[in-house]
C-alpha atoms as a PDB file:
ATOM      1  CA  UNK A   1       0.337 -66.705  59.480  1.00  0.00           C
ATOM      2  CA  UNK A   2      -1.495 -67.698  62.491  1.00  0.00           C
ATOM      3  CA  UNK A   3       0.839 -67.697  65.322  1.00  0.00           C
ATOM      4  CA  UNK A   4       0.336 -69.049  69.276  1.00  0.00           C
ATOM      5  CA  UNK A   5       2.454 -67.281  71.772  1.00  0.00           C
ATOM      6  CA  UNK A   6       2.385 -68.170  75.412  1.00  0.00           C
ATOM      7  CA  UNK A   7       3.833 -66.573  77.941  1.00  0.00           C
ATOM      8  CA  UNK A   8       2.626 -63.240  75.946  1.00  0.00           C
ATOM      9  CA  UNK A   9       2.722 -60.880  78.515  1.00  0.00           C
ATOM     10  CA  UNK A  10       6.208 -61.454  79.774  1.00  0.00           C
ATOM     11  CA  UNK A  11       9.528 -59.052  79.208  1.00  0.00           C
ATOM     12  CA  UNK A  12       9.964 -60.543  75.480  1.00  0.00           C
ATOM     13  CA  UNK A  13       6.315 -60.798  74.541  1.00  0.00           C
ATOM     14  CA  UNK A  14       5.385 -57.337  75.384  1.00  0.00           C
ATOM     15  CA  UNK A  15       7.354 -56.160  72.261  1.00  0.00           C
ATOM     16  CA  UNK A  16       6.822 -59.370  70.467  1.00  0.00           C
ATOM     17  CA  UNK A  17       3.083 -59.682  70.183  1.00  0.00           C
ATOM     18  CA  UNK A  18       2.542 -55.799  68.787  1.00  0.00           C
ATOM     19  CA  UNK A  19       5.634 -56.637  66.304  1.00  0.00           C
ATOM     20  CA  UNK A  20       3.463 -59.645  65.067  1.00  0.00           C
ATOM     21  CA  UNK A  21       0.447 -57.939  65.036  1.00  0.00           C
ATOM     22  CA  UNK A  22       2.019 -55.146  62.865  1.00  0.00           C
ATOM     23  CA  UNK A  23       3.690 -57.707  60.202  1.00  0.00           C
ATOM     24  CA  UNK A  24       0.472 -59.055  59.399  1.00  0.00           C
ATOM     25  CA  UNK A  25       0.118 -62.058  61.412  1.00  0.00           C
ATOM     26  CA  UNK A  26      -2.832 -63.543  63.305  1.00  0.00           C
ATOM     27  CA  UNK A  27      -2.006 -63.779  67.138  1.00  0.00           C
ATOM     28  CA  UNK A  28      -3.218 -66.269  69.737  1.00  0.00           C
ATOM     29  CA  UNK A  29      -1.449 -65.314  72.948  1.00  0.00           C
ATOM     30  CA  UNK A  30      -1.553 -66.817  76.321  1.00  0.00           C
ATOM     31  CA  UNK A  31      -1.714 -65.562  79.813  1.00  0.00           C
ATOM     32  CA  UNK A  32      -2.390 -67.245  83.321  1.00  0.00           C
ATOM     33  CA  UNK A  33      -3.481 -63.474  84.586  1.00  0.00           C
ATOM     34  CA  UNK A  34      -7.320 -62.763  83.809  1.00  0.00           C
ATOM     35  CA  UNK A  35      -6.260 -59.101  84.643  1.00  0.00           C
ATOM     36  CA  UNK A  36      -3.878 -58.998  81.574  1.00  0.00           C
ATOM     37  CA  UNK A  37      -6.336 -60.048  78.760  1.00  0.00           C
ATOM     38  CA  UNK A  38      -7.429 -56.277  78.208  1.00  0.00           C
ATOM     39  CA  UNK A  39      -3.414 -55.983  77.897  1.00  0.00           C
ATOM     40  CA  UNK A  40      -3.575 -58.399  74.875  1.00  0.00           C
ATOM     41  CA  UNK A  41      -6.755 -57.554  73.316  1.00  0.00           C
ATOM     42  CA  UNK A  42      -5.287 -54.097  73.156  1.00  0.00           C
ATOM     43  CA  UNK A  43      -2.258 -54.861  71.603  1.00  0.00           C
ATOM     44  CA  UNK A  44      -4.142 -57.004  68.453  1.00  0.00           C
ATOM     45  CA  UNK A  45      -4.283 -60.063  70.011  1.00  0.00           C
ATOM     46  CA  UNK A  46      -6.914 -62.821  70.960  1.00  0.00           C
ATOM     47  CA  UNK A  47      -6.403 -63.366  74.022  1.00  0.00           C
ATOM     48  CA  UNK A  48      -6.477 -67.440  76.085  1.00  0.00           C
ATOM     49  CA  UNK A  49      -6.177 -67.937  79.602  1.00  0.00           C
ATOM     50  CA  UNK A  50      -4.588 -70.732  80.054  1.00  0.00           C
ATOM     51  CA  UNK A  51      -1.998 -72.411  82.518  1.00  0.00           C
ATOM     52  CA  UNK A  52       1.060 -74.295  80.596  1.00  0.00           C
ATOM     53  CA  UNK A  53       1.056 -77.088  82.806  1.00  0.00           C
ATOM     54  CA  UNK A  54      -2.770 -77.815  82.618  1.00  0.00           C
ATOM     55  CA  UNK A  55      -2.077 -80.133  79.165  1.00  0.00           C
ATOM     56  CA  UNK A  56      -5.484 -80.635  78.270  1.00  0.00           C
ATOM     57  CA  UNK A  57      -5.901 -77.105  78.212  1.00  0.00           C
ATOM     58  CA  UNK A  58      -3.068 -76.303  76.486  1.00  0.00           C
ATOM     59  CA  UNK A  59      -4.059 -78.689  73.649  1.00  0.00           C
ATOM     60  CA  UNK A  60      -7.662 -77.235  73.275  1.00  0.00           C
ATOM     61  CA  UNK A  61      -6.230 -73.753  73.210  1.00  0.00           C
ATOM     62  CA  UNK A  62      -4.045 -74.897  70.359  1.00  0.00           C
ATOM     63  CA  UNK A  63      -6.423 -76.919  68.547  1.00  0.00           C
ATOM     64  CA  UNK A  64      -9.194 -73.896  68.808  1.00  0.00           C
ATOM     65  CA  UNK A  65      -6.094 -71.452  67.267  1.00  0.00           C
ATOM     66  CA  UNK A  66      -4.666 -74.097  64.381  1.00  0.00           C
ATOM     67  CA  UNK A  67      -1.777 -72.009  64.367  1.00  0.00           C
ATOM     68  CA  UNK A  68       1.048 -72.197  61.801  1.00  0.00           C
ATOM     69  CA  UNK A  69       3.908 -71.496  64.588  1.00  0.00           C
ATOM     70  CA  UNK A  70       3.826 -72.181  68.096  1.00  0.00           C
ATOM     71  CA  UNK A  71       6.114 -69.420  70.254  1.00  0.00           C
ATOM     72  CA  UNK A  72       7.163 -70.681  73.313  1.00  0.00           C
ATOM     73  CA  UNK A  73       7.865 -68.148  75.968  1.00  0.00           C
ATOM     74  CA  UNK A  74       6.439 -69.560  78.942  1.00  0.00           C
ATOM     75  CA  UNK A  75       8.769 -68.173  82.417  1.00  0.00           C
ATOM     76  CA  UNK A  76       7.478 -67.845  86.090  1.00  0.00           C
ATOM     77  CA  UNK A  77      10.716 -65.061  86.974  1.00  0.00           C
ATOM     78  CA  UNK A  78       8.543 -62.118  87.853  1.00  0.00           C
ATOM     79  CA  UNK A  79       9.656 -62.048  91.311  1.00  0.00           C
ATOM     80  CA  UNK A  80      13.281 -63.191  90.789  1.00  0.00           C
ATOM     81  CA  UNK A  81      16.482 -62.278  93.566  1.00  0.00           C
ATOM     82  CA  UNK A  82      18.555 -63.609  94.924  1.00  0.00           C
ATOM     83  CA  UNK A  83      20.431 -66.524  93.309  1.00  0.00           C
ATOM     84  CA  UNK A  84      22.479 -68.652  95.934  1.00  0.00           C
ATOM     85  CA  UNK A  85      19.968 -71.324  95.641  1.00  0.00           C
ATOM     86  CA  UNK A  86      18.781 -70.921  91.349  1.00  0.00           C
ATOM     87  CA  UNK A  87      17.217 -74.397  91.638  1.00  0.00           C
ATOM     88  CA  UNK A  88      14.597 -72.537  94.444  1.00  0.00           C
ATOM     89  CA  UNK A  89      13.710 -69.564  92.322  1.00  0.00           C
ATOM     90  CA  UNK A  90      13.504 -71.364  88.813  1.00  0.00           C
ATOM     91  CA  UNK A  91      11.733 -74.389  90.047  1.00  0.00           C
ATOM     92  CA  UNK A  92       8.511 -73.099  88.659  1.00  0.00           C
ATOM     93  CA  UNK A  93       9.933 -71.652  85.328  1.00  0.00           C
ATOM     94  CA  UNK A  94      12.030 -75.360  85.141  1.00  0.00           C
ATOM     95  CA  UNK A  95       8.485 -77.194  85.168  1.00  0.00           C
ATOM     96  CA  UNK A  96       7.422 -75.160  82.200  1.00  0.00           C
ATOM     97  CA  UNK A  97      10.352 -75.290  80.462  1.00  0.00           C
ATOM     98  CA  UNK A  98      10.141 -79.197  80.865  1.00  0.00           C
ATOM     99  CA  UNK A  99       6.782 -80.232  81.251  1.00  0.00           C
ATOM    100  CA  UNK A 100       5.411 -76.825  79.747  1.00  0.00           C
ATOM    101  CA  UNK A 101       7.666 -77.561  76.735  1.00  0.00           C
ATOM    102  CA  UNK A 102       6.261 -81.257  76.118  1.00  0.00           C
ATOM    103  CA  UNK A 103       2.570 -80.215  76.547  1.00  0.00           C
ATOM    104  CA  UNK A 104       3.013 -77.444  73.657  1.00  0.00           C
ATOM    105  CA  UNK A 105       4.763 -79.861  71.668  1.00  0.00           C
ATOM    106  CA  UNK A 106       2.134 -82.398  72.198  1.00  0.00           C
ATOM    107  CA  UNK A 107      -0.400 -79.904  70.989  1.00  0.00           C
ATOM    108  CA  UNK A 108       1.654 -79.354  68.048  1.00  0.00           C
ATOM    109  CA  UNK A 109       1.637 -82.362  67.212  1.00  0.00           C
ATOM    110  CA  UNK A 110      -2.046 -82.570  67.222  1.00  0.00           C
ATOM    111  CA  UNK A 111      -3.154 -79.793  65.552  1.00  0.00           C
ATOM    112  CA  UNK A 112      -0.227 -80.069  62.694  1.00  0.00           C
ATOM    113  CA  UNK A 113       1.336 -77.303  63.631  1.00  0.00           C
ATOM    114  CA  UNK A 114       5.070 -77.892  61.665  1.00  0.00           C
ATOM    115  CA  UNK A 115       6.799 -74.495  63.603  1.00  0.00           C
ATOM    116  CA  UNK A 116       7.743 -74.524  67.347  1.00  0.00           C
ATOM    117  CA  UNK A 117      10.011 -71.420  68.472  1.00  0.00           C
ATOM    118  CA  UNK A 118      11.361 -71.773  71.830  1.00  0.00           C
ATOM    119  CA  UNK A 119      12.766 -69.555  74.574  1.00  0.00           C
ATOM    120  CA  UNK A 120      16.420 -71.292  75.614  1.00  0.00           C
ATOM    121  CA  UNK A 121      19.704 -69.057  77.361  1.00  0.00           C
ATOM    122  CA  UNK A 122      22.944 -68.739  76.568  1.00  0.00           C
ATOM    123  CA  UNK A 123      24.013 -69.228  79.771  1.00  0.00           C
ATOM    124  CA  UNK A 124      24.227 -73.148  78.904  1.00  0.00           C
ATOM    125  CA  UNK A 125      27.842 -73.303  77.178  1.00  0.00           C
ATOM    126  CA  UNK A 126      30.511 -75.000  78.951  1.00  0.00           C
ATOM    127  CA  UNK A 127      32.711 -72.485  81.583  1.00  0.00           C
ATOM    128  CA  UNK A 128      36.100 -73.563  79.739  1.00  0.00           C
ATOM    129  CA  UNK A 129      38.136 -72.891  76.594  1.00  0.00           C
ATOM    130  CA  UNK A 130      37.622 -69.984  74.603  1.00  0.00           C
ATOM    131  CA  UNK A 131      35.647 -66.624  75.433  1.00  0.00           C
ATOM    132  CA  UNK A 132      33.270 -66.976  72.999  1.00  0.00           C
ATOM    133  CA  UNK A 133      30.680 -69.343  72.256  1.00  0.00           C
ATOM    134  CA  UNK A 134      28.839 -70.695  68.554  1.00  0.00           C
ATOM    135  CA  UNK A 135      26.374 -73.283  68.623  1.00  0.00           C
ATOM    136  CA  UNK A 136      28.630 -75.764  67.518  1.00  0.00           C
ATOM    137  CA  UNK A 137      30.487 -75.172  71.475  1.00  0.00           C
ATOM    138  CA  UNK A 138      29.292 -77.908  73.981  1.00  0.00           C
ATOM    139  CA  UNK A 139      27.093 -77.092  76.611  1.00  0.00           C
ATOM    140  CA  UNK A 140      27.746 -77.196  79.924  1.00  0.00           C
ATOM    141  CA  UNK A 141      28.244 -81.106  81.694  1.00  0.00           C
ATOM    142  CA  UNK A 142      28.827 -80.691  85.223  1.00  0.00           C
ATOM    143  CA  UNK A 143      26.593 -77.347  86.638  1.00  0.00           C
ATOM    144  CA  UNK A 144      26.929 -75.814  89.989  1.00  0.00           C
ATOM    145  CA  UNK A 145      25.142 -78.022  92.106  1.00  0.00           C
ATOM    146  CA  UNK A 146      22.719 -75.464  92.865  1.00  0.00           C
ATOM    147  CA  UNK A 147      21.936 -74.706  89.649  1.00  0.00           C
ATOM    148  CA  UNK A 148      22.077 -78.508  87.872  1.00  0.00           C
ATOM    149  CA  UNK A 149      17.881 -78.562  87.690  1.00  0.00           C
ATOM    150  CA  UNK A 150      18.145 -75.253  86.206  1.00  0.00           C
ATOM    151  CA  UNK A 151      20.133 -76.572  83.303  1.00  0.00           C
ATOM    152  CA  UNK A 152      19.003 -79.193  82.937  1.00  0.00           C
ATOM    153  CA  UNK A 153      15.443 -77.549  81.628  1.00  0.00           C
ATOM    154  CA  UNK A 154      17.373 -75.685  79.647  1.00  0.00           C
ATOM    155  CA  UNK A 155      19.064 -78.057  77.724  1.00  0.00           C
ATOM    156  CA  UNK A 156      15.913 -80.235  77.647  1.00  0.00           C
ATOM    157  CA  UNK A 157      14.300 -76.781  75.537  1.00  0.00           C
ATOM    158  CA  UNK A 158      17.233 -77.167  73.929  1.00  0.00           C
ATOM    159  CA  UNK A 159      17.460 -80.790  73.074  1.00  0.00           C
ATOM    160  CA  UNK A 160      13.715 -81.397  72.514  1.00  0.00           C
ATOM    161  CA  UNK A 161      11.937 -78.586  70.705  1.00  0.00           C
ATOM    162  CA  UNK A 162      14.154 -79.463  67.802  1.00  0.00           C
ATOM    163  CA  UNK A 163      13.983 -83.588  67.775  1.00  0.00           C
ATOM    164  CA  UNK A 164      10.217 -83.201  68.373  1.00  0.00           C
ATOM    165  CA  UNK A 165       8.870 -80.807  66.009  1.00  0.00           C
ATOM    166  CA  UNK A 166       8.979 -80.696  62.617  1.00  0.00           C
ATOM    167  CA  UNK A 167      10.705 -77.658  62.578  1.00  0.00           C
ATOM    168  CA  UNK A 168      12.118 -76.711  65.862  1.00  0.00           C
ATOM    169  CA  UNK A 169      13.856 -73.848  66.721  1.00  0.00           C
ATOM    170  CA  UNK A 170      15.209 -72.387  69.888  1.00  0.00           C
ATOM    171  CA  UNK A 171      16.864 -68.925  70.724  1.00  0.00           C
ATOM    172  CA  UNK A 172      19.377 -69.035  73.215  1.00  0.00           C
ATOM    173  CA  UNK A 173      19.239 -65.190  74.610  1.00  0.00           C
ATOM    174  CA  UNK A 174      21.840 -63.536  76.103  1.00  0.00           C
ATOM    175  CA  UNK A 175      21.047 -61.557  79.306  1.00  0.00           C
ATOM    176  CA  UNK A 176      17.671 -59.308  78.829  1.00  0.00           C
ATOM    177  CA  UNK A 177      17.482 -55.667  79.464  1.00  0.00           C
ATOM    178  CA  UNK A 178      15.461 -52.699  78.830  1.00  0.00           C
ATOM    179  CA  UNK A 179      11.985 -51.540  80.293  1.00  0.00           C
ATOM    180  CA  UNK A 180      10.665 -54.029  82.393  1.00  0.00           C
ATOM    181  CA  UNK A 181      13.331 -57.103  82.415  1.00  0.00           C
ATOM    182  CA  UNK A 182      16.023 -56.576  84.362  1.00  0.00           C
ATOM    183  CA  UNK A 183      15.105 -53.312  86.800  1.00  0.00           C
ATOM    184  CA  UNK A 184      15.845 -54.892  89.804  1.00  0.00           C
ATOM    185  CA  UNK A 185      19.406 -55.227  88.742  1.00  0.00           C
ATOM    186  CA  UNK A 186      19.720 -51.036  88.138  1.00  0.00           C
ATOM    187  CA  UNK A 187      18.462 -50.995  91.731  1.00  0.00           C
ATOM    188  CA  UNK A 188      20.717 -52.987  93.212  1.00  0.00           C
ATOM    189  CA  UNK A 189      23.974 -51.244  91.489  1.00  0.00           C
ATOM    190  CA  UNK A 190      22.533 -47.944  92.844  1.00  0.00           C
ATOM    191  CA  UNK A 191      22.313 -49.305  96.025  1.00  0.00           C
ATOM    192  CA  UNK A 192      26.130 -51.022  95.787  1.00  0.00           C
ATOM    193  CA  UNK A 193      24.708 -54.376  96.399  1.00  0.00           C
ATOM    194  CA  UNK A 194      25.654 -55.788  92.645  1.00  0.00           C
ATOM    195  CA  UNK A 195      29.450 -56.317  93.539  1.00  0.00           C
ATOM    196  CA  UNK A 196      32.539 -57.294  90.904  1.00  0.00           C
ATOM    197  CA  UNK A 197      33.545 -60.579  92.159  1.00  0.00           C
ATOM    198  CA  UNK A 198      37.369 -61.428  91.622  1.00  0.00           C
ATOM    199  CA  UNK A 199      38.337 -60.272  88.633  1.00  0.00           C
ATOM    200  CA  UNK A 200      35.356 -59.621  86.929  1.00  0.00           C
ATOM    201  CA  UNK A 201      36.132 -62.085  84.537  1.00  0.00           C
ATOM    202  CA  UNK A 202      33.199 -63.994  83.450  1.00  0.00           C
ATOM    203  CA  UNK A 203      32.016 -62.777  79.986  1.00  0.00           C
ATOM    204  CA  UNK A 204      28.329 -62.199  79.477  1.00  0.00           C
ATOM    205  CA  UNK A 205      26.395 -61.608  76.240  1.00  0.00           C
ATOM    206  CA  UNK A 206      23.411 -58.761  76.491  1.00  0.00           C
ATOM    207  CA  UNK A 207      20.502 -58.214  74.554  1.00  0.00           C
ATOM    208  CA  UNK A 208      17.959 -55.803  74.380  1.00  0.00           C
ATOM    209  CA  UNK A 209      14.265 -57.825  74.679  1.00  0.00           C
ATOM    210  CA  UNK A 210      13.009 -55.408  71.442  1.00  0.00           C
ATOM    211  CA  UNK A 211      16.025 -56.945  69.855  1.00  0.00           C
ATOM    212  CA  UNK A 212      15.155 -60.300  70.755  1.00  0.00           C
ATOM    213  CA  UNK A 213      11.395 -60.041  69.889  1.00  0.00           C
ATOM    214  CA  UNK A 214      13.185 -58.995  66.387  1.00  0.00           C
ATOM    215  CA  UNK A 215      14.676 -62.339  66.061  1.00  0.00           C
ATOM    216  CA  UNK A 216      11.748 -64.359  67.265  1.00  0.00           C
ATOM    217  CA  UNK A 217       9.675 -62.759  64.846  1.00  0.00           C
ATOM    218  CA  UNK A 218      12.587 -63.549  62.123  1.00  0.00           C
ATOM    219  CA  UNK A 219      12.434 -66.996  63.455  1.00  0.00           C
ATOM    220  CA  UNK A 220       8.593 -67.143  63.063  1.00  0.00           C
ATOM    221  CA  UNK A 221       8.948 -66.549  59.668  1.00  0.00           C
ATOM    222  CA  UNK A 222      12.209 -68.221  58.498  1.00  0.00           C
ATOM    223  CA  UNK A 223      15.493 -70.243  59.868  1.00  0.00           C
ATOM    224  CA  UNK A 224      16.445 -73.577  59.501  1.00  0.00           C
ATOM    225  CA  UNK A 225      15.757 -75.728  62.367  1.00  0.00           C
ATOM    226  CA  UNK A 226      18.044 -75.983  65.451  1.00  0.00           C
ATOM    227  CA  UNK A 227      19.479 -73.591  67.668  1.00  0.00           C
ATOM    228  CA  UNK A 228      20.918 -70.062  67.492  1.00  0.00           C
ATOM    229  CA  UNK A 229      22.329 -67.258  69.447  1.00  0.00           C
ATOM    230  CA  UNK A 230      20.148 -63.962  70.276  1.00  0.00           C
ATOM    231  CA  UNK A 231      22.378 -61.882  71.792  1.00  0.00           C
ATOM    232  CA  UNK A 232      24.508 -58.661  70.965  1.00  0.00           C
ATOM    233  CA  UNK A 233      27.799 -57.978  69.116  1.00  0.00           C
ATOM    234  CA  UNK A 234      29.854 -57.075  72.185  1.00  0.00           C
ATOM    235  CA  UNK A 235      30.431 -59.992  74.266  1.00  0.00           C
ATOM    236  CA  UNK A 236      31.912 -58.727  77.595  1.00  0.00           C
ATOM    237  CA  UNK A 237      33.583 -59.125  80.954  1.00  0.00           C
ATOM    238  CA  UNK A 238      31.721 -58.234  84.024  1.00  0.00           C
ATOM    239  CA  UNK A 239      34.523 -55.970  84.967  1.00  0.00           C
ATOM    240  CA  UNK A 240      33.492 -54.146  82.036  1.00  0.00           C
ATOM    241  CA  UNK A 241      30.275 -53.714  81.680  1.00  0.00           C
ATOM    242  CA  UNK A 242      29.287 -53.404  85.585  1.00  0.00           C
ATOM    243  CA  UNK A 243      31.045 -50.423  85.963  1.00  0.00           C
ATOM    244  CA  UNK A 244      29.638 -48.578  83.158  1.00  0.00           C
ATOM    245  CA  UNK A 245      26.024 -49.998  83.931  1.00  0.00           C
ATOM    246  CA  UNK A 246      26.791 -47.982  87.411  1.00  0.00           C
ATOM    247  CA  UNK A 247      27.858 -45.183  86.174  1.00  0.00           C
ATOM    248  CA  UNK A 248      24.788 -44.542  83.017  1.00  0.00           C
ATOM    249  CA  UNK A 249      22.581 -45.215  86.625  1.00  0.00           C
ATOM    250  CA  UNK A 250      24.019 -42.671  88.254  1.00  0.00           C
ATOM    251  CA  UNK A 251      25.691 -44.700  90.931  1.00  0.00           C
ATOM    252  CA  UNK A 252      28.929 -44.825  92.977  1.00  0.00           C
ATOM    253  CA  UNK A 253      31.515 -47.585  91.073  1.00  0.00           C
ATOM    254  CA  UNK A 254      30.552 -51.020  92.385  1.00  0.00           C
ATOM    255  CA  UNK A 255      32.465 -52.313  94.862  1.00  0.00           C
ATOM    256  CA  UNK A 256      35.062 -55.283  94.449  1.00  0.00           C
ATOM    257  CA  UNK A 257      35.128 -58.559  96.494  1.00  0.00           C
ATOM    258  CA  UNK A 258      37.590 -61.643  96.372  1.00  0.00           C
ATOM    259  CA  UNK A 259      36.179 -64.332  95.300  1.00  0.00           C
ATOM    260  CA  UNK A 260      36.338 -66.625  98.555  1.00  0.00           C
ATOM    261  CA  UNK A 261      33.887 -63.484  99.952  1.00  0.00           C
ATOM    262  CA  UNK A 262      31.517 -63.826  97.103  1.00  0.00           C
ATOM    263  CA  UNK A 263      31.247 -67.420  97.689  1.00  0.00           C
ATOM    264  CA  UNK A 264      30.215 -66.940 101.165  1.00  0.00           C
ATOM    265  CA  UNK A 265      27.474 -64.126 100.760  1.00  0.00           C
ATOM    266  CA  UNK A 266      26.281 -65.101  97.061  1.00  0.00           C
ATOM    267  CA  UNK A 267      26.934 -68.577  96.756  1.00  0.00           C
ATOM    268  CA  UNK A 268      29.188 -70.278  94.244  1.00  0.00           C
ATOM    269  CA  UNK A 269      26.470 -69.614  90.859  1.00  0.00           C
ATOM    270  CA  UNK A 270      26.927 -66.067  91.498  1.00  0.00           C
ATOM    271  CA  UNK A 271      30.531 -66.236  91.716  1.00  0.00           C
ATOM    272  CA  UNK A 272      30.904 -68.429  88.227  1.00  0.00           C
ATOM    273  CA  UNK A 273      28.702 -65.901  86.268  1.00  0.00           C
ATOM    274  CA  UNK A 274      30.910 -63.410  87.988  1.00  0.00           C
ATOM    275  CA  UNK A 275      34.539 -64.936  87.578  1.00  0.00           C
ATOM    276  CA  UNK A 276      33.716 -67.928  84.375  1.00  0.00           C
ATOM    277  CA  UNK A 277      30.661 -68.004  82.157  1.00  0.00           C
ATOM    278  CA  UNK A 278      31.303 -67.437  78.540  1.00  0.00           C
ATOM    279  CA  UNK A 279      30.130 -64.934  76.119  1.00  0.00           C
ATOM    280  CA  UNK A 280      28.191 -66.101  72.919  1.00  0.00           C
ATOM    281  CA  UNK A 281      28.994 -64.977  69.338  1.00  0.00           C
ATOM    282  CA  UNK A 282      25.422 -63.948  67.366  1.00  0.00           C
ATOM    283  CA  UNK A 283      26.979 -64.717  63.992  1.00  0.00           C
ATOM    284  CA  UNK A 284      24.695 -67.639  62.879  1.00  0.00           C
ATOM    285  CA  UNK A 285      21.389 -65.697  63.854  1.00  0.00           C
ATOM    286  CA  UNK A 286      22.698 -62.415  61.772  1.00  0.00           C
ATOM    287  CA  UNK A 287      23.380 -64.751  58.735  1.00  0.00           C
ATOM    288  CA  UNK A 288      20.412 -67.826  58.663  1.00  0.00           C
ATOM    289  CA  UNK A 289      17.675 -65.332  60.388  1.00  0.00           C
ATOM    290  CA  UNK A 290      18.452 -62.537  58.591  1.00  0.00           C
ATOM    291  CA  UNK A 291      18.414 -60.763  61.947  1.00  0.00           C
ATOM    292  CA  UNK A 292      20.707 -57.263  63.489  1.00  0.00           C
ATOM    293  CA  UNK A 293      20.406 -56.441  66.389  1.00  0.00           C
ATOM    294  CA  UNK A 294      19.204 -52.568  66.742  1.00  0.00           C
ATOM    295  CA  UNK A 295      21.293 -52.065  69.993  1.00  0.00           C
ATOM    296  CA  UNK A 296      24.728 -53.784  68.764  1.00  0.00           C
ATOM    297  CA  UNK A 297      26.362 -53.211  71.939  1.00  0.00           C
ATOM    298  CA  UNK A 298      25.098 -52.854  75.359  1.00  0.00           C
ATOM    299  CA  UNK A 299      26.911 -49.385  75.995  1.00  0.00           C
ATOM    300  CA  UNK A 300      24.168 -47.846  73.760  1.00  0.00           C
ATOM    301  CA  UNK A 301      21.607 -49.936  74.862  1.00  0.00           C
ATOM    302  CA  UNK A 302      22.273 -49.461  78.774  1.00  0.00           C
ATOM    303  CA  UNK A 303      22.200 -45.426  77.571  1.00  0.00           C
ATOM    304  CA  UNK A 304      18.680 -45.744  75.951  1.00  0.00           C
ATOM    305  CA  UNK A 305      17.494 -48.303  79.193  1.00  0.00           C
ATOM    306  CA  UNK A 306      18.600 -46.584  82.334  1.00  0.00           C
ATOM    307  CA  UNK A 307      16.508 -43.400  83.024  1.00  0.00           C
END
């Protein structure tokens, strides 16, 4: 097939791009970076320049491609810390994921392209009830204040890709790691400044970005419409999988703070992801997508990561 992915260069489409390539397809992929075109071209790709807020540009680039699928992976978090403010340091990836999202559907709609695949988080599901989520689970109503743009885009990814196109998918991903994605959070557990807040209670799902280009490419090529979990088998509390994370890096055992302390020197986000947020189960993805993850848990996948 002849499949358009933007935001090609990122964590995700680094693997994803040279797994299309290899399965045969024909790959558009997008970059605002002139310097990373020689990245693409080298990987199989043809590569566009092209910013996902420009909409006239976006819609030549897809009309020049006529692709089959349209991938959607279109973030601004290269430079991502801190997170007491989230609305502050997503408010560029929130305008793609809003009005990014509606100019590649637009262009979808013009060139006939029936497939849209889009980049969504698990991160959405409501704080409450059981441990783990499905897709069926309701997402969150009332976010942290300073987060509430931040989910909002989300659930607009989440709530329009599929309404819009003809067949609309979106992967919510758990947490990325591996080479590349989440680096600056080894550093700061080696340096003791990722601490266990409370009781380490707030269950996060993992998954390893060459696993989740896996499913995207599954998704590319079959799926029912709608939504569906990309994340690992082992759903698990931070007071978990923190400490061992410290201890594959090499690093003293992170340090434990009350909650009321978290809240002043994080800000309350941090604290829910720390103390509330709910795993998500990856059952539907394994079954409709025909999809397994390679790392199923996050121990081994941490192992193969951290160097």
């Amino acid at each position: 097939m002849r499949v358009f992915v933007t935001g090609a260069t990122g964590a995700l489409g680094r693997h994803l791009v040279p797994g299309l390539v290899a399965a045969g397809h024909q790959v558009t992929a997008t970059t605002r970076s002139p310097g990373k075109v020689a990245q693409l071209r080298a990987a199989g790709a043809e590569p566009v320049i092209v910013d996902g807020l420009d909409r006239e540009a976006v819609i030549t680039a897809v009309l020049a491609a006529e692709p089959d699928v349209i991938v959607h992976q279109m973030t601004a978090l290269a430079q991502m810390r801190g997170l007491r403010n989230v609305d502050r340091v997503f408010a560029a990836t929130n305008e793609l994921r809003t009005r990014g999202t509606d100019n590649l559907l637009a262009a979808a709609a013009r060139a006939g392209t029936r497939r849209v695949v889009a980049q969504g988080h698990n991160f959405v599901y409501e704080r409450s009830g059981g441990p783990i989520k499905t897709e069926e689970d309701p997402v969150v109503a009332r976010p942290i204040r300073s987060a509430e743009r931040t989910i909002a885009a989300i659930k607009y990814v989440d709530r329009t890709v599929p309404q819009t196109a003809e067949e609309g998918i979106v992967l919510r991903y758990g947490t990325f790691y591996g080479p590349g994605a989440s680096d600056p959070m080894v550093e700061a557990v080696r340096k003791r400044q990722l601490p266990i807040i409370g009781g380490g209670t707030g269950i996060w799902s993992f998954i390893h970005t060459a696993d989740a280009a896996a499913a995207t490419l599954a998704a590319i090529e079959r799926g029912t419409p709608g939504v569906y979990n990309v994340v690992d088998d082992e759903p698990a509390p931070v007071a978990q999988w923190l400490p061992y994370l410290a201890e594959v890096a090499g690093a003293k055992p992170p340090v434990r703070l009350p909650a009321w302390v978290g809240r002043l020197l994080a800000g309350e986000f941090v604290v829910a992801q720390m103390t509330e947020v709910r795993g998500a189960s990856n059952e539907k993805a394994k079954k409709e997508l025909g999809w397994e993850p390679r790392f199923a848990s996050w121990r081994e996948g941490f192992r193969d990561w951290v160097k």
